[in-house]
C-alpha atoms as a PDB file:
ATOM      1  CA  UNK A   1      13.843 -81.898  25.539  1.00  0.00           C
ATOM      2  CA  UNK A   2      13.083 -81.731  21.624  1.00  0.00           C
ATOM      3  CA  UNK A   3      15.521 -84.351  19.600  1.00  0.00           C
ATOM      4  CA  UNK A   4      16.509 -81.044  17.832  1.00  0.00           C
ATOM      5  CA  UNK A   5      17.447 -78.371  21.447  1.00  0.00           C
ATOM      6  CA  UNK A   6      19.410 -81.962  22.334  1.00  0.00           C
ATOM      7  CA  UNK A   7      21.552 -81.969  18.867  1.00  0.00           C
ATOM      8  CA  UNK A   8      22.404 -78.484  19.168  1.00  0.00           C
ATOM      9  CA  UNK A   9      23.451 -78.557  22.968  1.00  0.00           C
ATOM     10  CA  UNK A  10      25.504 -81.382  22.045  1.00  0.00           C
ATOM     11  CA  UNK A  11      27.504 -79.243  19.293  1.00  0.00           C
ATOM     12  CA  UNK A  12      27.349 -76.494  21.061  1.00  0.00           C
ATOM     13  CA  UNK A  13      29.302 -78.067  24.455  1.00  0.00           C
ATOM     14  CA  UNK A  14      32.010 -80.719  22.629  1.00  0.00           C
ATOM     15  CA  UNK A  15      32.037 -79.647  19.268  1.00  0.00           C
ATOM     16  CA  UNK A  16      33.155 -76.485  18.874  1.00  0.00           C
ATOM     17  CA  UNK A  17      36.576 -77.217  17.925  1.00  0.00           C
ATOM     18  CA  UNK A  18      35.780 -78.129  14.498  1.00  0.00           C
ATOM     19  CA  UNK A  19      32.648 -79.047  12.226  1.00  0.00           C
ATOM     20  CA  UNK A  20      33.609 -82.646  11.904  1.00  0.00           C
ATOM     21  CA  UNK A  21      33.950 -82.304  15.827  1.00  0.00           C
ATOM     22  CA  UNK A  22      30.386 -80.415  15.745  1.00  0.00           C
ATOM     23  CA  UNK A  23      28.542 -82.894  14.020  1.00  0.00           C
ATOM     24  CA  UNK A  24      29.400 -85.643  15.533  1.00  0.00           C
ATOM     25  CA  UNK A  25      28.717 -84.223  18.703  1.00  0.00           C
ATOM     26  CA  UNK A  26      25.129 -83.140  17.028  1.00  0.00           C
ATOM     27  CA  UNK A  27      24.627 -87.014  16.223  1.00  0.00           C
ATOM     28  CA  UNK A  28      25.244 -87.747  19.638  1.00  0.00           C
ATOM     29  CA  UNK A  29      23.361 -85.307  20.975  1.00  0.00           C
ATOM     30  CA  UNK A  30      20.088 -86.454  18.730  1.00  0.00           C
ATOM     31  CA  UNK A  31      20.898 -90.275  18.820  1.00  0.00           C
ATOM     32  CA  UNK A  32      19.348 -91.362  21.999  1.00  0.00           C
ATOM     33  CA  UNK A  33      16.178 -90.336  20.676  1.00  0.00           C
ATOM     34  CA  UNK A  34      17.073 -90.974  17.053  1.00  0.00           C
ATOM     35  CA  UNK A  35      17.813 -94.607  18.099  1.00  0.00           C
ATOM     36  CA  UNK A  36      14.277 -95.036  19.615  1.00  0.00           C
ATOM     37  CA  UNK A  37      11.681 -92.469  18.801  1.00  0.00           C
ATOM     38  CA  UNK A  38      13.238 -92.400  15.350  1.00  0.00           C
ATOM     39  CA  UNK A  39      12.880 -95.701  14.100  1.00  0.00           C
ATOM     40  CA  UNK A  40       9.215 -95.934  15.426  1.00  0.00           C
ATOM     41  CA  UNK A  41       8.753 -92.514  13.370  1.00  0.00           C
ATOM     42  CA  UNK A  42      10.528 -94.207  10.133  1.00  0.00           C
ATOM     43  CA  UNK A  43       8.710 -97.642  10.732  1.00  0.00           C
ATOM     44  CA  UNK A  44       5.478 -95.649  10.550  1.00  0.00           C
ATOM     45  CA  UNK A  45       6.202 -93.466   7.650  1.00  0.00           C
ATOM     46  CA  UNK A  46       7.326 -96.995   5.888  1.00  0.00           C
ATOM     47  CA  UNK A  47       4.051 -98.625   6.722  1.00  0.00           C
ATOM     48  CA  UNK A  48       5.931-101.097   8.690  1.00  0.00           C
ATOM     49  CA  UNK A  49       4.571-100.010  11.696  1.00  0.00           C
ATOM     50  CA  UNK A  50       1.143 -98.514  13.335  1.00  0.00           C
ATOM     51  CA  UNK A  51       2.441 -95.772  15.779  1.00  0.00           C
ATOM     52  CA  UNK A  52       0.834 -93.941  18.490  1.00  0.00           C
ATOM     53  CA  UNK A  53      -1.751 -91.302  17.864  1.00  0.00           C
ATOM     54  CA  UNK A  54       0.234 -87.725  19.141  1.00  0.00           C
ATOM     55  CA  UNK A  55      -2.718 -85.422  17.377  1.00  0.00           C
ATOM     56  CA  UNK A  56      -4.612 -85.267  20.603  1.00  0.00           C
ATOM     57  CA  UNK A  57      -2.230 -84.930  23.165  1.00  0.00           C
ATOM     58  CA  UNK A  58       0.531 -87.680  24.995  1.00  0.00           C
ATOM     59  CA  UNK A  59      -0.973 -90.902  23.617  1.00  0.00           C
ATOM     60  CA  UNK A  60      -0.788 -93.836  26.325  1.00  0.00           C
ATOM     61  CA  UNK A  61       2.341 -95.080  26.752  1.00  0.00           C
ATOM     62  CA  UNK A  62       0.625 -99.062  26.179  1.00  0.00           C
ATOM     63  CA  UNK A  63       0.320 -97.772  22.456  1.00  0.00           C
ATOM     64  CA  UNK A  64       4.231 -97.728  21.693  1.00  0.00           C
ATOM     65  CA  UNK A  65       5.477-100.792  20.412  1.00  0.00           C
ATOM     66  CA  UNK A  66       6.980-102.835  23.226  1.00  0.00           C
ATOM     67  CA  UNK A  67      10.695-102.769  21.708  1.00  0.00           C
ATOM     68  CA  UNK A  68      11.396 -98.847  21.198  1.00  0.00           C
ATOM     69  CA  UNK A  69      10.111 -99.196  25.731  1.00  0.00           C
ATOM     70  CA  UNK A  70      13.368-100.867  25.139  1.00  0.00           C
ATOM     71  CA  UNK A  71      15.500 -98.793  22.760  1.00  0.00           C
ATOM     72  CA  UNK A  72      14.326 -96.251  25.078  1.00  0.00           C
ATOM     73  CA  UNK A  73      15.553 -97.327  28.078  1.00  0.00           C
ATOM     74  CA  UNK A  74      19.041 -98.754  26.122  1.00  0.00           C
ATOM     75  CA  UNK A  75      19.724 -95.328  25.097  1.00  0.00           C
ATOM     76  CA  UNK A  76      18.610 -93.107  28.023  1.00  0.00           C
ATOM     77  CA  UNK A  77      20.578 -95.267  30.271  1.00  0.00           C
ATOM     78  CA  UNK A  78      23.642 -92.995  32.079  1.00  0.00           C
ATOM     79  CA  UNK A  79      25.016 -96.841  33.145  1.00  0.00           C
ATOM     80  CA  UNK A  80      24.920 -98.486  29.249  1.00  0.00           C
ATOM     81  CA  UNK A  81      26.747 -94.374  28.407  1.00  0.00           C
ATOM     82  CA  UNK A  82      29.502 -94.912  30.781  1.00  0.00           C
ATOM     83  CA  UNK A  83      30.121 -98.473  29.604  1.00  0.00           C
ATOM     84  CA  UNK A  84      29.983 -97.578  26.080  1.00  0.00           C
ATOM     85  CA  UNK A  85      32.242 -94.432  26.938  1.00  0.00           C
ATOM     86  CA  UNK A  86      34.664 -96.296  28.960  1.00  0.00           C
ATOM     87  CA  UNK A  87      35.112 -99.025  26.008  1.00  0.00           C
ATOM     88  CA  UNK A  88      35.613 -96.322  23.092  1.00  0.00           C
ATOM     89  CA  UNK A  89      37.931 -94.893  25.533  1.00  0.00           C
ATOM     90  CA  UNK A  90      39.945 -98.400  26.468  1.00  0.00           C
ATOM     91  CA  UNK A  91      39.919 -99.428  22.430  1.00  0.00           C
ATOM     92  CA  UNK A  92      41.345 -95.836  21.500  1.00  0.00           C
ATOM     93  CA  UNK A  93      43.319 -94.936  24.461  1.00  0.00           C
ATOM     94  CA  UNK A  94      41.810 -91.684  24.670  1.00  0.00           C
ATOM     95  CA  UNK A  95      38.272 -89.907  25.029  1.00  0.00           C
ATOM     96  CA  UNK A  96      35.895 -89.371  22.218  1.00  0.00           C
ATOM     97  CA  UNK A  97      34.909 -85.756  23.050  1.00  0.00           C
ATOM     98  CA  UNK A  98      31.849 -86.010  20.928  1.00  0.00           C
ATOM     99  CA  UNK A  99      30.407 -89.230  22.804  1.00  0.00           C
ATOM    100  CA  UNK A 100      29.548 -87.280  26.086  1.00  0.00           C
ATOM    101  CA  UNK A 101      26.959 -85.501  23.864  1.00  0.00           C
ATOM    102  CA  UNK A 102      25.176 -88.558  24.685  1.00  0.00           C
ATOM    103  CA  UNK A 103      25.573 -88.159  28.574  1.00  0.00           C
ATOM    104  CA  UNK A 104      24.570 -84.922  28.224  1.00  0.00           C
ATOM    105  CA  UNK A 105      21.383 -85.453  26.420  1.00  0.00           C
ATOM    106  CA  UNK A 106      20.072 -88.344  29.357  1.00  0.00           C
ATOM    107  CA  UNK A 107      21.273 -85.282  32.047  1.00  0.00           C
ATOM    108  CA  UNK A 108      19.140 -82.868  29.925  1.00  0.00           C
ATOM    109  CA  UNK A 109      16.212 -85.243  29.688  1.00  0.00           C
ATOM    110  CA  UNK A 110      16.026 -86.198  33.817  1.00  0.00           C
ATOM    111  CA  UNK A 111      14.840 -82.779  34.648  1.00  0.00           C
ATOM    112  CA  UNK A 112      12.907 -82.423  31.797  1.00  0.00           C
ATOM    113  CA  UNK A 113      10.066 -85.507  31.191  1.00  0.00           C
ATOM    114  CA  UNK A 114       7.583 -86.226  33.702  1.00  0.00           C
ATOM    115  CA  UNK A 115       6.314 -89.548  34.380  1.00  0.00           C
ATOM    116  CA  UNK A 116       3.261 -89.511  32.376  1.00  0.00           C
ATOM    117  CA  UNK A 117       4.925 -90.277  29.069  1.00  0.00           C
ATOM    118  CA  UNK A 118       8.714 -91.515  28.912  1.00  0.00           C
ATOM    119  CA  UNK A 119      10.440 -90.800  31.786  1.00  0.00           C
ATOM    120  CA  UNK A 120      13.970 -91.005  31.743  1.00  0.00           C
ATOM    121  CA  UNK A 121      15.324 -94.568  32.182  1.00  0.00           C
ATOM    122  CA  UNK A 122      18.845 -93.081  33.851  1.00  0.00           C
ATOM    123  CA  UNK A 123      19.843 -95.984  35.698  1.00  0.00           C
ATOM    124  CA  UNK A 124      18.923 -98.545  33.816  1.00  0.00           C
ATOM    125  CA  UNK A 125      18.980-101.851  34.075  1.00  0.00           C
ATOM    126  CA  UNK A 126      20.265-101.187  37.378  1.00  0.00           C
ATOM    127  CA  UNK A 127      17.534 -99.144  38.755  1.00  0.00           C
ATOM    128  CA  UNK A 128      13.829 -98.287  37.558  1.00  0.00           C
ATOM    129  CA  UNK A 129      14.211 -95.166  39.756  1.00  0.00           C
ATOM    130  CA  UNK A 130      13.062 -92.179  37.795  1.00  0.00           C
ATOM    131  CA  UNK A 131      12.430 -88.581  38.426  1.00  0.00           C
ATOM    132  CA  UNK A 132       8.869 -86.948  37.621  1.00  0.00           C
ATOM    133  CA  UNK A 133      10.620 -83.982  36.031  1.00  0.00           C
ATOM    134  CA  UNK A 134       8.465 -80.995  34.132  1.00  0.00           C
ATOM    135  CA  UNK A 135       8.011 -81.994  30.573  1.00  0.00           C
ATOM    136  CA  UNK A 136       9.711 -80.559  28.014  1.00  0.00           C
ATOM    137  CA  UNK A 137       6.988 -79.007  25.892  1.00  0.00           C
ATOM    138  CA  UNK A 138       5.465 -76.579  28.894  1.00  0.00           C
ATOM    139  CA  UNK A 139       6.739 -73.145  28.511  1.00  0.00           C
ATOM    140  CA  UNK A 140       9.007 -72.886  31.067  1.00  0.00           C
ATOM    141  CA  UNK A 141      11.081 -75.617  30.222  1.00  0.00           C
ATOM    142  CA  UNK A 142      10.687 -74.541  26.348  1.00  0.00           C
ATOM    143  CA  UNK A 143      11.153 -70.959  26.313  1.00  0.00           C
ATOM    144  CA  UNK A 144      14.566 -70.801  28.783  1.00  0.00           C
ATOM    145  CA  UNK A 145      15.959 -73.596  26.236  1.00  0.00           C
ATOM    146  CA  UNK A 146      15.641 -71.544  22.954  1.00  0.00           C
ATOM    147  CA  UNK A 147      16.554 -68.360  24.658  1.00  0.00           C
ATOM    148  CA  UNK A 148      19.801 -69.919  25.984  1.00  0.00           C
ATOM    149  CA  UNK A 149      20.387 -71.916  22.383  1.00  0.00           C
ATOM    150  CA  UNK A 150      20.435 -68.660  20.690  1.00  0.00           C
ATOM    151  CA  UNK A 151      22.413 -66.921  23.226  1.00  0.00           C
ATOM    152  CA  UNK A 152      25.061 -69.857  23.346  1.00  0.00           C
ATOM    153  CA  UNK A 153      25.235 -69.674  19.664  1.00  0.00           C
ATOM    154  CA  UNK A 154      25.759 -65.852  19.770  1.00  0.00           C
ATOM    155  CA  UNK A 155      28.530 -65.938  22.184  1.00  0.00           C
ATOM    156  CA  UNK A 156      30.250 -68.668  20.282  1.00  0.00           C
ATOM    157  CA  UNK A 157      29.614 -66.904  16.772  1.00  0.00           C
ATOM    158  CA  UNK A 158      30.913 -63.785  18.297  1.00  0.00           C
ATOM    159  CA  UNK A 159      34.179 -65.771  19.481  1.00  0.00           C
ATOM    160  CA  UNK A 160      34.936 -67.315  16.015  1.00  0.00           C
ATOM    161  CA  UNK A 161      34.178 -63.797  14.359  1.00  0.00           C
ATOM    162  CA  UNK A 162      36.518 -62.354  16.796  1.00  0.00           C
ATOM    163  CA  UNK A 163      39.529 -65.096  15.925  1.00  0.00           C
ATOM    164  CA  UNK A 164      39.123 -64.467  12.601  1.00  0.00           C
ATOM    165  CA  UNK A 165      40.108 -60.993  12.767  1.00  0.00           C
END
């Protein structure tokens, strides 16, 4: 899934109780691939770094520098999640509503990127088991997601509108 359809199911399922509640749930939702795929992008646009070529398709996965393999596989882990969850939750004696953005976005992703290019690490570093899911960018993957963003939205616009009156 796009780093931006993952921000705005993240707001869209925990944060809807308030918009510091929403964007921190949209960080969450973006920050698996914010904390990988990001920094490569900003380490390229700085110069510090000679990223992969995406103009003529998926470049080969040998041409991503060997530490965002494992940012990647950090942050798209549902085992390093639940251990990061289950901390926040034993330091604060409650949830952080917002953090299962996070968990959401590595469910989202399983489904959703084949094995040719980043496949979804889930069970790292237990397991290198992953699913060869239909990538993201094909149409019928692409076009159900923005059809059921906007109709989420919609619903939950209609809701506030509705509370307000």
């Amino acid at each position: 899934m796009d780093i931006f359809s993952h921000g705005l199911w993240g707001g869209i399922a925990f944060g809807r109780k308030s918009k510091k509640m929403y964007w921190w749930s949209f960080f969450f939702g973006i920050m698996p691939d914010l904390f990988s795929f990001g920094i490569l992008t900003a380490a390229t646009i700085l110069g510090l770094s000679s990223g992969p070529n995406f103009g003529h398709g998926l470049p080969d996965p040998a041409a991503v520098p060997h530490y965002i393999h494992i940012l990647y596989n950090i942050t798209h882990s549902l085992i390093v999640f639940a251990f990061v969850f289950a901390i926040v939750w034993f330091l604060h004696k409650k949830h952080f509503l917002p953090l299962l953005a996070w968990g959401f976005h590595i469910l989202i992703d399983i489904p959703t990127h084949s094995v040719a290019f980043f496949p979804t690490p889930f069970l790292w570093p237990i397991s290198n088991f992953m699913v060869n899911g239909i990538s993201w960018g094909q149409p019928i993957i692409l076009v159900p997601d923005l059809i059921l963003l906007v109709i989420c939205y919609f619903i939950w616009w209609l809701r506030r509108r509705r509370k307000m009156e």
